[in-house]
N, C-alpha and C. Protein backbone atom coordinates (compact mmCIF):
# COMPACT_ATOMS: atom_id res chain seq x y z
N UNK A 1 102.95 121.06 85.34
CA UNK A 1 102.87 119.61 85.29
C UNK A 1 101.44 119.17 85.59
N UNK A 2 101.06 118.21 84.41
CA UNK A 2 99.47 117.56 84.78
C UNK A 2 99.42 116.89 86.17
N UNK A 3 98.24 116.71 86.74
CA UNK A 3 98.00 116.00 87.96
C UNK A 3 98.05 114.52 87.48
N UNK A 4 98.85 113.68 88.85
CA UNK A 4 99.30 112.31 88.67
C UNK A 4 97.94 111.68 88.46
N UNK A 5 97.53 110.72 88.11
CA UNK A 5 96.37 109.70 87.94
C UNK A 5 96.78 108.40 88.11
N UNK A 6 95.71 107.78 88.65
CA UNK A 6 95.88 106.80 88.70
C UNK A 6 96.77 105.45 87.49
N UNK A 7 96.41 105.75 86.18
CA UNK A 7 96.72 105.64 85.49
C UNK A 7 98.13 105.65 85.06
N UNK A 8 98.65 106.66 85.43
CA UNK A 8 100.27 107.33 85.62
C UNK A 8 100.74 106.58 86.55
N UNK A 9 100.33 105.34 87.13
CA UNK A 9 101.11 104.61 87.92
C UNK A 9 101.41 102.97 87.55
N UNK A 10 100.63 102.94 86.73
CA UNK A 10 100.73 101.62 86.01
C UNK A 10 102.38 101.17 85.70
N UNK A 11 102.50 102.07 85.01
CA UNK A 11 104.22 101.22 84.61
C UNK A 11 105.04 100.84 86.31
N UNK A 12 105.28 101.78 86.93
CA UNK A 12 105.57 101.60 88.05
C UNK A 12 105.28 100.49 89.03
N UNK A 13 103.72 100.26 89.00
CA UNK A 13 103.49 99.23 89.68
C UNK A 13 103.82 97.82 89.47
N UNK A 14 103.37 97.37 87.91
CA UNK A 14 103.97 96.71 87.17
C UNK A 14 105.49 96.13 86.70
N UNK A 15 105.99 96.87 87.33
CA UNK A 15 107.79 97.12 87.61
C UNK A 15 108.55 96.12 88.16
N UNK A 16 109.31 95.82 87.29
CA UNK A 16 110.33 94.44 88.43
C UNK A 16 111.18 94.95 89.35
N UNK A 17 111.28 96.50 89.48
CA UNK A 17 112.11 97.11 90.53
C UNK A 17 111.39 97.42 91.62
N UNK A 18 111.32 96.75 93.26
CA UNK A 18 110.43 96.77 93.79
C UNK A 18 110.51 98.26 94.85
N UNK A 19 111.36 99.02 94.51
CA UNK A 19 111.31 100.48 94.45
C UNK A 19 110.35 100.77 94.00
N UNK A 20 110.41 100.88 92.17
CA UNK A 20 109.15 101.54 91.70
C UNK A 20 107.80 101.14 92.26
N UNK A 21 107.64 99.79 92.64
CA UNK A 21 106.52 99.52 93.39
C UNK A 21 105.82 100.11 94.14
N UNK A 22 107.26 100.39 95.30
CA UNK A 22 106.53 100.55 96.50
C UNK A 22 106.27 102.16 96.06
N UNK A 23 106.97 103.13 95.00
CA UNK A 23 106.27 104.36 94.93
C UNK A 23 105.02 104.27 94.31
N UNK A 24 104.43 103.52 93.72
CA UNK A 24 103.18 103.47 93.19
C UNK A 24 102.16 103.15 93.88
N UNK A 25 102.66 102.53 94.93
CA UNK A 25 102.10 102.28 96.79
C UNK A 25 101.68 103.20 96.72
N UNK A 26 102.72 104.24 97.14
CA UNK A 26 102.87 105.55 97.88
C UNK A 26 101.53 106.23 96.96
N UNK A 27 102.26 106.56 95.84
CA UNK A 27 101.22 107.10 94.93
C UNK A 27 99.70 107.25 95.07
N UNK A 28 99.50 105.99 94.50
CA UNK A 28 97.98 105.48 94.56
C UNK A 28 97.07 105.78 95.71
N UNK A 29 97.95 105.52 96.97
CA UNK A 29 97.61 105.58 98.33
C UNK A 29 97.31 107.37 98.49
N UNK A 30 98.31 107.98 98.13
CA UNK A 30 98.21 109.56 98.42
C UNK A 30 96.69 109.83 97.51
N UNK A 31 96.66 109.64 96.03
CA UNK A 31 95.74 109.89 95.23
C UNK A 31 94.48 109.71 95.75
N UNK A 32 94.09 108.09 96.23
CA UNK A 32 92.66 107.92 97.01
C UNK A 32 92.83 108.54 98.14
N UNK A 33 93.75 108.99 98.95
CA UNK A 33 93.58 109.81 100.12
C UNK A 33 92.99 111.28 99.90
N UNK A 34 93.52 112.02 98.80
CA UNK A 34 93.12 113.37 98.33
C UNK A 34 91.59 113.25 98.28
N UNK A 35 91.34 112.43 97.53
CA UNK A 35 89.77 112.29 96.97
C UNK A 35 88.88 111.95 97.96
N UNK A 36 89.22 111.34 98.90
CA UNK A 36 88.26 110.58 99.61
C UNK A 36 88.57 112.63 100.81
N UNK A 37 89.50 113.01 100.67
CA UNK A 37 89.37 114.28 102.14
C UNK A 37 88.77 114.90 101.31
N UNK A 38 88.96 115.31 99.91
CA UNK A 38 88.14 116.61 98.89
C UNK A 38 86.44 116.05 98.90
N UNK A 39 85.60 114.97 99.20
CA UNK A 39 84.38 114.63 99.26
C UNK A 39 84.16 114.70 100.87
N UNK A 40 84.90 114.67 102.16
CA UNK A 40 84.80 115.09 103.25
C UNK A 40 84.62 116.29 103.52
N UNK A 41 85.46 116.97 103.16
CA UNK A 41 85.36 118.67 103.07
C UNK A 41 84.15 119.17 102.47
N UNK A 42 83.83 118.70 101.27
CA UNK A 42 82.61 118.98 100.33
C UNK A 42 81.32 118.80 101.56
N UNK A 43 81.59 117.14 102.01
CA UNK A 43 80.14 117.14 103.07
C UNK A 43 80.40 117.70 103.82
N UNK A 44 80.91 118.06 104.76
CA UNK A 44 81.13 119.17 105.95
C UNK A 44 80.47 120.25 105.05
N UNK A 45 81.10 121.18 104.14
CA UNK A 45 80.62 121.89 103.99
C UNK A 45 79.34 122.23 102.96
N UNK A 46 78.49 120.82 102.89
CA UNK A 46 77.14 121.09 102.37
C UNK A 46 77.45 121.08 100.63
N UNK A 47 78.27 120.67 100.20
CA UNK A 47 78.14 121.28 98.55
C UNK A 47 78.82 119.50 97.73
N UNK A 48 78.84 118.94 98.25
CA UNK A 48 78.79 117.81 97.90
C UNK A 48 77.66 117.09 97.23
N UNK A 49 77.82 116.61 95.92
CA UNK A 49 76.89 116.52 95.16
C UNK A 49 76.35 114.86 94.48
N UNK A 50 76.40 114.21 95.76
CA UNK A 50 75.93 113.09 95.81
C UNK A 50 75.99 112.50 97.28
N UNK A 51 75.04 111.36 98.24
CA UNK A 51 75.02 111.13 98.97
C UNK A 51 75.87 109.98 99.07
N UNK A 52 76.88 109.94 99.69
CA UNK A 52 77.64 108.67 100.37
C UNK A 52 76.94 107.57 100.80
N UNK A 53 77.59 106.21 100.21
CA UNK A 53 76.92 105.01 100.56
C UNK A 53 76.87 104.25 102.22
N UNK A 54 78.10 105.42 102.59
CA UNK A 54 78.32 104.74 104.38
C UNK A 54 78.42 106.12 105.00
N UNK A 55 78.34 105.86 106.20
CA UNK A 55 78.17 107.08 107.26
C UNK A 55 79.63 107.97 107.26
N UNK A 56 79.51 109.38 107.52
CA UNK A 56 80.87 110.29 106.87
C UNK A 56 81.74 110.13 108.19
N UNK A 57 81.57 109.46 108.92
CA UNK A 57 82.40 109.05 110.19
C UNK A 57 83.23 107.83 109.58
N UNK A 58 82.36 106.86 109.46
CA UNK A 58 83.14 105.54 108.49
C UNK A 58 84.41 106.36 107.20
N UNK A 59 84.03 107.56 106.32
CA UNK A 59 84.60 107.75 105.58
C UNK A 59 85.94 108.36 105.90
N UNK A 60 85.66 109.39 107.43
CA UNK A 60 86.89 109.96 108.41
C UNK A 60 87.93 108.66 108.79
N UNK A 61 87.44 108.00 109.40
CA UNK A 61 88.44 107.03 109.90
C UNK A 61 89.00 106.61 109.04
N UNK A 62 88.81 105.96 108.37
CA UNK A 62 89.21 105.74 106.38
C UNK A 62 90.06 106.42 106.13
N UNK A 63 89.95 108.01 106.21
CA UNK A 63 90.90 108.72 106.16
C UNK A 63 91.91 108.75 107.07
N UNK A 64 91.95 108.67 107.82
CA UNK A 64 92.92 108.53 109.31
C UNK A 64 93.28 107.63 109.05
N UNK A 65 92.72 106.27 109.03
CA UNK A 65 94.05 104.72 108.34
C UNK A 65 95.25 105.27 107.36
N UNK A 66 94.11 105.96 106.24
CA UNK A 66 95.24 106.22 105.07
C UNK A 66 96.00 106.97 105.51
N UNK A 67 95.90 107.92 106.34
CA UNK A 67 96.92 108.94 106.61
C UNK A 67 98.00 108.32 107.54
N UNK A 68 97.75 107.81 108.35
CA UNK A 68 98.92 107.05 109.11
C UNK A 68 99.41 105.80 108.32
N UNK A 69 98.96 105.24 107.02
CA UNK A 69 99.63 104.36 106.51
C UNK A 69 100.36 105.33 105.33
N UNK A 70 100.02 106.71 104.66
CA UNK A 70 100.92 107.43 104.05
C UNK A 70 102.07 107.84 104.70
N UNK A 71 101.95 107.77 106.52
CA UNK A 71 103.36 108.48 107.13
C UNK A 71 103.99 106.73 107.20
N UNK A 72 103.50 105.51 107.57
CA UNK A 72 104.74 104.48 107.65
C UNK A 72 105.32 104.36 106.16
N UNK A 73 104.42 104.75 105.46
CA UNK A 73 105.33 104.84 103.92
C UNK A 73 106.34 105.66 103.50
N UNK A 74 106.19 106.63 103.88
CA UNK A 74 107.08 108.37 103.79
C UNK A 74 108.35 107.72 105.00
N UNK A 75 108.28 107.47 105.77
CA UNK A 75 108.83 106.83 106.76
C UNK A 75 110.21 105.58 106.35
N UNK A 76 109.41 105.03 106.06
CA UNK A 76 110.29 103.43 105.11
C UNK A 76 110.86 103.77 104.24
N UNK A 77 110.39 105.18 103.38
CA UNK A 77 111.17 105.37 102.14
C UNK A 77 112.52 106.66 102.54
N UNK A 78 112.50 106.70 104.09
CA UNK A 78 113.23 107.73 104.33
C UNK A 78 114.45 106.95 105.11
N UNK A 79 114.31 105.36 105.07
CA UNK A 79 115.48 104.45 105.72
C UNK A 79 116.50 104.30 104.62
């Protein structure tokens, strides 16, 4: 199976079922979470191939929001 894209969430979001919504929440949210830890990892480990516009501490915490707003989501969808 191809990797989800952003793109691949459109119908969903767009959706009058506010289920599908909130998975395109979920979605979207997981997707910029991947990307934003795969350019963390990269700078930690030196092979990152462009310089970040804000400090990689600003970009951690960032990550830590998203990650505790991916568990109240995983969470809500488990009521």
């Amino acid at each position: 199976m191809a990797e989800m894209t952003l793109a691949d969430t459109v119908a969903l979001m767009t959706s009058d079922d506010y289920k599908d919504r909130f998975k395109a929440e979920y979605f979207q949210t997981k997707l910029r979470y991947d990307k934003l830890k795969s350019i963390i990892v990269k700078a930690d480990a030196g092979t990152l191939e462009f310089e970040p516009s804000c400090p990689l501490n600003m970009l951690r915490a960032q990550l830590e929001s998203m990650d505790v707003y991916l568990h109240m989501l995983a969470v809500r969808a488990e009521r």
